[in-house]
Protein backbone atom coordinates (compact mmCIF):
# COMPACT_ATOMS: atom_id res chain seq x y z
CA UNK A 1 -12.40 -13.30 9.29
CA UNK A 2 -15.30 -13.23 6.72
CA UNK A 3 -18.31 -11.14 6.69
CA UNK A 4 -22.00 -12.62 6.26
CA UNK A 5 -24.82 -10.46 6.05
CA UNK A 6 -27.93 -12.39 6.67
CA UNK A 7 -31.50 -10.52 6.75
CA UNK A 8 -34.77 -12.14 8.24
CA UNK A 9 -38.23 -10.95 9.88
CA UNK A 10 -37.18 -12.65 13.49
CA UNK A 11 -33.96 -14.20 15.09
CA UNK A 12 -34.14 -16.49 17.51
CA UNK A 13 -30.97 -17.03 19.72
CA UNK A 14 -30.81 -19.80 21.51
CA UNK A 15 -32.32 -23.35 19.90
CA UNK A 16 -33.74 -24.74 23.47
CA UNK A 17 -36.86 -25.73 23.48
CA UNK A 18 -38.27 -21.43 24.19
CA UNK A 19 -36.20 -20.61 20.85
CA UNK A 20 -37.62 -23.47 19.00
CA UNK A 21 -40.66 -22.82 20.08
CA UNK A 22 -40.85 -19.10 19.57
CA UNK A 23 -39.39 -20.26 16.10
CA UNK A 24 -42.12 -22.73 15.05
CA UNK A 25 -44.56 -20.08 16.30
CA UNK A 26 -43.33 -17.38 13.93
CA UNK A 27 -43.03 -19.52 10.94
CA UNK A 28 -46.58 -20.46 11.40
CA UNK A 29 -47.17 -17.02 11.13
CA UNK A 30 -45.48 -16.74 7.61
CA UNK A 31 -42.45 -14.66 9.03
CA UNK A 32 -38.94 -15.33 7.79
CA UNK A 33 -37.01 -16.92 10.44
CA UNK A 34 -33.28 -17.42 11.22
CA UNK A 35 -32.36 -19.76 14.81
CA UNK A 36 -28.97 -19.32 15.79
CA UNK A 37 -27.57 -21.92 17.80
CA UNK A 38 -23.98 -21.92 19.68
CA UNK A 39 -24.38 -25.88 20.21
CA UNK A 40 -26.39 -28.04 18.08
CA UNK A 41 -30.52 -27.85 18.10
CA UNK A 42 -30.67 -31.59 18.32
CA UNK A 43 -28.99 -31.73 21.90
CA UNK A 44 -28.44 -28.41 22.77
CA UNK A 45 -29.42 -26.41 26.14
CA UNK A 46 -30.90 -27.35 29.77
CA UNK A 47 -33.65 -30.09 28.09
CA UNK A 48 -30.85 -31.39 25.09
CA UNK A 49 -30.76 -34.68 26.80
CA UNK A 50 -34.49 -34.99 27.86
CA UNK A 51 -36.90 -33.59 30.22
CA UNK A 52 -39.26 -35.98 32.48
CA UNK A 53 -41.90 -33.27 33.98
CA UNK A 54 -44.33 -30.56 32.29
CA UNK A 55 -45.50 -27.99 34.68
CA UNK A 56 -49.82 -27.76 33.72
CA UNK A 57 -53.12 -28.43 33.88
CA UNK A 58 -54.80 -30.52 32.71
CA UNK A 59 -58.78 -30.05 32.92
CA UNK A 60 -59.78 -33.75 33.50
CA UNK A 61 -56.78 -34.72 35.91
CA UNK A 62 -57.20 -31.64 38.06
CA UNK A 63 -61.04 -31.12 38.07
CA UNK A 64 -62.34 -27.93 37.51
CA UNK A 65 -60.65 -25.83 40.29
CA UNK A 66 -58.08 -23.88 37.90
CA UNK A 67 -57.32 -21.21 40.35
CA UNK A 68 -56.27 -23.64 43.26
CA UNK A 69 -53.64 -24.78 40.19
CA UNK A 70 -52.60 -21.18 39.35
CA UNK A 71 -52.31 -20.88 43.13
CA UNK A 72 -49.79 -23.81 43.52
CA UNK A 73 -47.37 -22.96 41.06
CA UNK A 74 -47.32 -19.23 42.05
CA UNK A 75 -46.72 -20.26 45.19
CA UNK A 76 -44.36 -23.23 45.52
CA UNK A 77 -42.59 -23.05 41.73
CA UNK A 78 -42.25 -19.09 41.47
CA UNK A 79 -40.51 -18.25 44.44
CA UNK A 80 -43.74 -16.01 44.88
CA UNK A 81 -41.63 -13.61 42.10
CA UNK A 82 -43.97 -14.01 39.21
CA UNK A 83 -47.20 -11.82 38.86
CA UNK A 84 -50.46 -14.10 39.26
CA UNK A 85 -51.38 -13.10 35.45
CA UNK A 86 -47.80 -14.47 34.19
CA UNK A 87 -48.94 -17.83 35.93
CA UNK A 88 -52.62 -17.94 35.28
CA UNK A 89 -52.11 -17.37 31.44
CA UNK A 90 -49.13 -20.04 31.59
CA UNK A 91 -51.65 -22.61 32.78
CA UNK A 92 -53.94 -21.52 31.01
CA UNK A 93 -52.07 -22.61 27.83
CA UNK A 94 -50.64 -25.65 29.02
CA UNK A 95 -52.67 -28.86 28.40
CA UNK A 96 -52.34 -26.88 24.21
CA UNK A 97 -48.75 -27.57 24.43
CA UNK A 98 -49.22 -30.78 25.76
CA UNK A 99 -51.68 -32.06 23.10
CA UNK A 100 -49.15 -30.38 20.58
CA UNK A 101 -46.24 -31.78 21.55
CA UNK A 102 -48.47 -35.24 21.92
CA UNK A 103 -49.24 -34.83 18.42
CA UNK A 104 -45.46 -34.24 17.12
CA UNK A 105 -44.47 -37.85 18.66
CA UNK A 106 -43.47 -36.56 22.18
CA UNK A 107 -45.03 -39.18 24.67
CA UNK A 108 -46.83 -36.80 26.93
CA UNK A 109 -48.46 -39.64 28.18
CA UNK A 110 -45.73 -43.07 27.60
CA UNK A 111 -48.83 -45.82 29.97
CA UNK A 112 -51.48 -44.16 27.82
CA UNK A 113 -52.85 -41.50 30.71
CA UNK A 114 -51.72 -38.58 32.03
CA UNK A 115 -49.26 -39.09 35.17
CA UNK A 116 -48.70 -36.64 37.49
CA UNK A 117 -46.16 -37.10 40.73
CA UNK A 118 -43.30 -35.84 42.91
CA UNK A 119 -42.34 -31.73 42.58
CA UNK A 120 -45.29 -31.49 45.00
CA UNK A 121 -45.43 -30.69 48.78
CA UNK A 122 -47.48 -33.07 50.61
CA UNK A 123 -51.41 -32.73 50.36
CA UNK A 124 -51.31 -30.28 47.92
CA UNK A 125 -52.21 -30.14 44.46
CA UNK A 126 -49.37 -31.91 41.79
CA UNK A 127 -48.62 -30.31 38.69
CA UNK A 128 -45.87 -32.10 37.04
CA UNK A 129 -47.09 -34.08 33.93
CA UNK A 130 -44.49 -36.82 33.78
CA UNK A 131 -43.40 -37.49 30.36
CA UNK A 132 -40.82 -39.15 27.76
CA UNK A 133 -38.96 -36.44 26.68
CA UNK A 134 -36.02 -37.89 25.59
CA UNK A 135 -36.46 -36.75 21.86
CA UNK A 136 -37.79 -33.84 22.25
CA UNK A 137 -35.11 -31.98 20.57
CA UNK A 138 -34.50 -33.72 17.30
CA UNK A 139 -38.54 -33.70 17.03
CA UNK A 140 -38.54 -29.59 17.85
CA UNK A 141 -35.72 -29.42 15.44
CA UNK A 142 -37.93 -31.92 12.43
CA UNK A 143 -40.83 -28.98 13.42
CA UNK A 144 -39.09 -25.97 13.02
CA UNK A 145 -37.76 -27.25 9.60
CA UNK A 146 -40.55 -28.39 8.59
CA UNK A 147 -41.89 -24.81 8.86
CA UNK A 148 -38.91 -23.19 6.77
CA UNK A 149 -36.96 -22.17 9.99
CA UNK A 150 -33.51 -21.82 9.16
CA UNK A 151 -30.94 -23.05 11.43
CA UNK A 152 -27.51 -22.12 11.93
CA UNK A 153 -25.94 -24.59 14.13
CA UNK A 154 -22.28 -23.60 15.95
CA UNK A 155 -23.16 -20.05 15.90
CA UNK A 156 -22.51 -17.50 18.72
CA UNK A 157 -24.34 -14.53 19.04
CA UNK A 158 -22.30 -11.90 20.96
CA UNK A 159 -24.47 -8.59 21.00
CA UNK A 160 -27.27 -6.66 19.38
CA UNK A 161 -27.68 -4.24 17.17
CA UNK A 162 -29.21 -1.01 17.78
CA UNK A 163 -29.75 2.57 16.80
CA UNK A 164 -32.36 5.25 17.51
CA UNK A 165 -35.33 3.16 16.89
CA UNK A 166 -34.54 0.24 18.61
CA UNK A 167 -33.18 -3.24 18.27
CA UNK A 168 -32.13 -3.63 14.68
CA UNK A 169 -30.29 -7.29 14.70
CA UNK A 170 -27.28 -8.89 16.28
CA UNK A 171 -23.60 -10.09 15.23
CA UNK A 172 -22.62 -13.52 16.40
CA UNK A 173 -19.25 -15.56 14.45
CA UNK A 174 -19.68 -19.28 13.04
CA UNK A 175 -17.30 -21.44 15.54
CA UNK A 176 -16.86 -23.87 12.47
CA UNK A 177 -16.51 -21.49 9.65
CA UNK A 178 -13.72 -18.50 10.96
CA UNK A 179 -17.08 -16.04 10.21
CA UNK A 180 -18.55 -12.82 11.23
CA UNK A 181 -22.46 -12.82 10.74
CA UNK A 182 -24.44 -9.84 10.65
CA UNK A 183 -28.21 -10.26 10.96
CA UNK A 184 -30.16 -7.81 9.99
CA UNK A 185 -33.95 -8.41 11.19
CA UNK A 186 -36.74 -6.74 12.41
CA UNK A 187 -37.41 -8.68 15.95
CA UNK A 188 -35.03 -10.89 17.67
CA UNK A 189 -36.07 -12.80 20.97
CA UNK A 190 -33.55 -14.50 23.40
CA UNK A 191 -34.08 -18.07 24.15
CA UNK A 192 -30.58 -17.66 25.83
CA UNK A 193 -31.65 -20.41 29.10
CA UNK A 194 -31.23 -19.57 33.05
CA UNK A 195 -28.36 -17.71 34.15
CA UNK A 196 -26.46 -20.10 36.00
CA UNK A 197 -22.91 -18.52 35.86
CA UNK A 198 -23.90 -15.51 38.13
CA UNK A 199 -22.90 -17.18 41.28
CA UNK A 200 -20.73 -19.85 42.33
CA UNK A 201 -22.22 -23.03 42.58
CA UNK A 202 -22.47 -25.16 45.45
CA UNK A 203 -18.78 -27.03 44.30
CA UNK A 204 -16.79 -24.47 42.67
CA UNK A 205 -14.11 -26.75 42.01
CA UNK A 206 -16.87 -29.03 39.69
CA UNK A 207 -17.72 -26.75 36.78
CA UNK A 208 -20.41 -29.09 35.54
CA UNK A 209 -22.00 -29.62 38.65
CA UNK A 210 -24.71 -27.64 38.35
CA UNK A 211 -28.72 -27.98 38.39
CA UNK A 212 -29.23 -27.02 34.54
CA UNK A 213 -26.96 -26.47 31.76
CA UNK A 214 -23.67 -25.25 32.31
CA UNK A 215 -23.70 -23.42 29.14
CA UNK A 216 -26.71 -20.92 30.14
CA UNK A 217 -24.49 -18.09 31.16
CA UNK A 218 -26.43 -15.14 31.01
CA UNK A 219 -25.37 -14.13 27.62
CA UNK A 220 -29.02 -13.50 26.59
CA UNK A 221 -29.46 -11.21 29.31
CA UNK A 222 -26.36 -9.31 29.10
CA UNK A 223 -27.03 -8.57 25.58
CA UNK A 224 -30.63 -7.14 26.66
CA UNK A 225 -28.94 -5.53 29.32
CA UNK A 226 -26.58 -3.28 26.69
CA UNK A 227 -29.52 -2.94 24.26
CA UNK A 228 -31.27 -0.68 27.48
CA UNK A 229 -33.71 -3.49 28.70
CA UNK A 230 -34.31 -3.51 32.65
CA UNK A 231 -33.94 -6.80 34.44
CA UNK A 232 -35.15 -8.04 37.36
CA UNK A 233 -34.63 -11.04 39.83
CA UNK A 234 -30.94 -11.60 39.17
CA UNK A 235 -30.42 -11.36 43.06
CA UNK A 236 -32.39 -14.49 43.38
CA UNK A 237 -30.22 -17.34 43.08
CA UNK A 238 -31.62 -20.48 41.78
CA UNK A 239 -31.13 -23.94 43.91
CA UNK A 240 -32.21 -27.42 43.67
CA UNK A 241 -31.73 -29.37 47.39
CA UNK A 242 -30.15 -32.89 46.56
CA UNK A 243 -27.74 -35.13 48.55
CA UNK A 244 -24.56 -33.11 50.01
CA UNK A 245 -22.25 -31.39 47.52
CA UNK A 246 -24.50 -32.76 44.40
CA UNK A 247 -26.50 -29.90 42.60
CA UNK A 248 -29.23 -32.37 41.02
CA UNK A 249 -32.10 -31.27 38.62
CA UNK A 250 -33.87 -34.18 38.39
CA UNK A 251 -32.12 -36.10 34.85
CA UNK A 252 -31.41 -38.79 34.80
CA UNK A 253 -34.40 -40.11 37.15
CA UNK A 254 -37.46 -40.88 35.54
CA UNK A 255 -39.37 -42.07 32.28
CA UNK A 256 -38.06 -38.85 30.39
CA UNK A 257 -34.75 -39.81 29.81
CA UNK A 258 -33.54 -43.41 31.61
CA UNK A 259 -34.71 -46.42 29.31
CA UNK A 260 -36.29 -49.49 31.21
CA UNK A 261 -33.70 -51.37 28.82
CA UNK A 262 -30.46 -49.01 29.33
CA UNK A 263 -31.67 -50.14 33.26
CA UNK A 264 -31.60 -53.56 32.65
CA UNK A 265 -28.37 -53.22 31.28
C-alpha cells in the first residue's frame, strides 16, 4: 500500500454532526484542520439522514426557570449519569446553536415558531425543539468548507499515535485509494458516535435494527482506550422502547426527515 503523510493543528475523526462541529469551531479559530470520514460527510453517522428534535432551551418558550430545564434533562435524558455542570452548561449553550444552525439554512423553526413536543413525561417540562433537519449534513459539510476544513471522505482511522508526551496523531487507510495515511497533528478529538456494537441488540439476527447508526462501533473509544484514556459508563446499555422486536429512534416520524409530499405520495 502507499504511504501519506499528512500534518495539521487538529483531526477530527468522525464527520457527524460533533466532528463537524468541533471542525467548524477550530477553523474559526484559524487552526489547520483535517476531518476524516469512513463514510461520506454529506450522509454519514446517526443524524446522516436527518434529525427531527434538539434537546434546549429556549428563554422565551420556557420562561425564565432555567434550572427546572437543567433539572429535566439531568433527570429523564441522562440516565441521572451526567454531572449537573455537564447539563447546565449544555443548556446553557443551546438556543446559540439553534440560532446558528437557523442562520446556516437549517429550519429550526419550519411554521415560523419554536415547537416543542413528545420526548417528555407527562406534566413536566418539554425540551425537544422539533425541527427540519433533513439537510443538515450537506449544510454542516458547505460550513466546514467554507472555513478551509479539509475533508477526507472514505477514510478509516484505526489508532492513535503516541509517545511520551502524549497523543501525537493517528493512522487510518483511504478505502478508495489502497492508502496508508499518517497524520501528524497536534490535537485530535473523536467524533466517533455511540457505541452501539457493545451488546447485542434486541434482534441479533437484524444487524441494522438498531436505535442509531449501525456504524458507531466504539472505534473512537477503543482508540482512547489504547492511547491510556479512562472511560466510563460502558456498562450502561443504551435502549429506545418501541413496538415488540423493533429498536426505533424516532426517524422517520416527524417534520425532520418525512416530506408532507413524499406522504402524499
Amino acid at each position: 500500500m502507499q504511504q501519506e503523510i499528512l500534518e495539521a493543528d487538529v483531526l477530527c475523526v468522525g464527520g457527524g454532526i460533533a466532528g463537524l462541529m468541533a471542525a467548524i469551531r477550530a477553523g474559526e479559530s484559524g487552526a489547520k484542520v483535517i476531518v476524516a470520514e469512513k463514510g461520506n460527510t454529506l450522509r454519514s453517522g446517526a443524524g446522516g439522514m436527518g434529525n427531527d428534535h434538539f434537546r434546549c432551551y429556549i428563554p422565551e418558550v420556557h420562561g425564565g426557570d432555567f434550572e427546572s430545564i437543567v433539572d429535566e434533562v439531568a433527570k429523564s435524558q441522562t440516565g441521572g449519569l451526567r454531572t449537573r455542570s455537564f447539563v447546565h452548561r449544555w443548556m446553557e449553550k443551546s438556543f446559540d446553536i439553534v440560532k446558528l444552525w437557523d442562520s446556516w439554512g437549517i429550519p429550526m423553526r419550519p411554521n415560523r415558531k419554536w415547537e416543542f413536543s413528545g420526548h417528555a413525561f407527562p406534566g413536566r417540562p418539554v425540551t425537544s425543539l422539533k425541527y427540519a433537519g433533513l439537510q443538515q449534513k450537506p449544510i454542516m459539510t458547505r460550513e466546514a468548507l467554507k472555513r478551509g476544513v479539509e475533508i477526507l471522505n472514505r477514510v478509516m482511522v484505526f489508532d492513535l499515535l503516541v509517545d511520551d508526551n502524549g497523543i501525537t496523531g493517528a493512522i487510518g487507510v483511504s478505502t478508495r485509494d489502497d492508502k496508508v495515511i499518517i497524520f501528524r497533528v497536534k490535537s485530535v478529538i473523536l467524533g466517533t458516535g455511540r457505541c452501539m456494537r457493545l451488546y447485542l441488540g434486541s434482534t441479533p439476527g437484524w444487524m441494522f435494527n438498531m436505535a442509531h447508526s449501525p456504524v458507531t462501533t466504539g472505534d473512537g473509544r477503543a482508540m482512547a482506550y489504547r492511547a491510556g484514556a479512562e472511560l466510563i459508563n460502558l456498562e450502561m446499555p443504551y435502549k429506545h422502547a418501541g413496538p415488540k422486536y423493533f429498536a426505533r429512534c424516532g426517524k422517520g416520524t416527524w417534520i425532520g426527515v418525512v416530506s408532507k409530499t413524499a406522504i402524499r405520495k
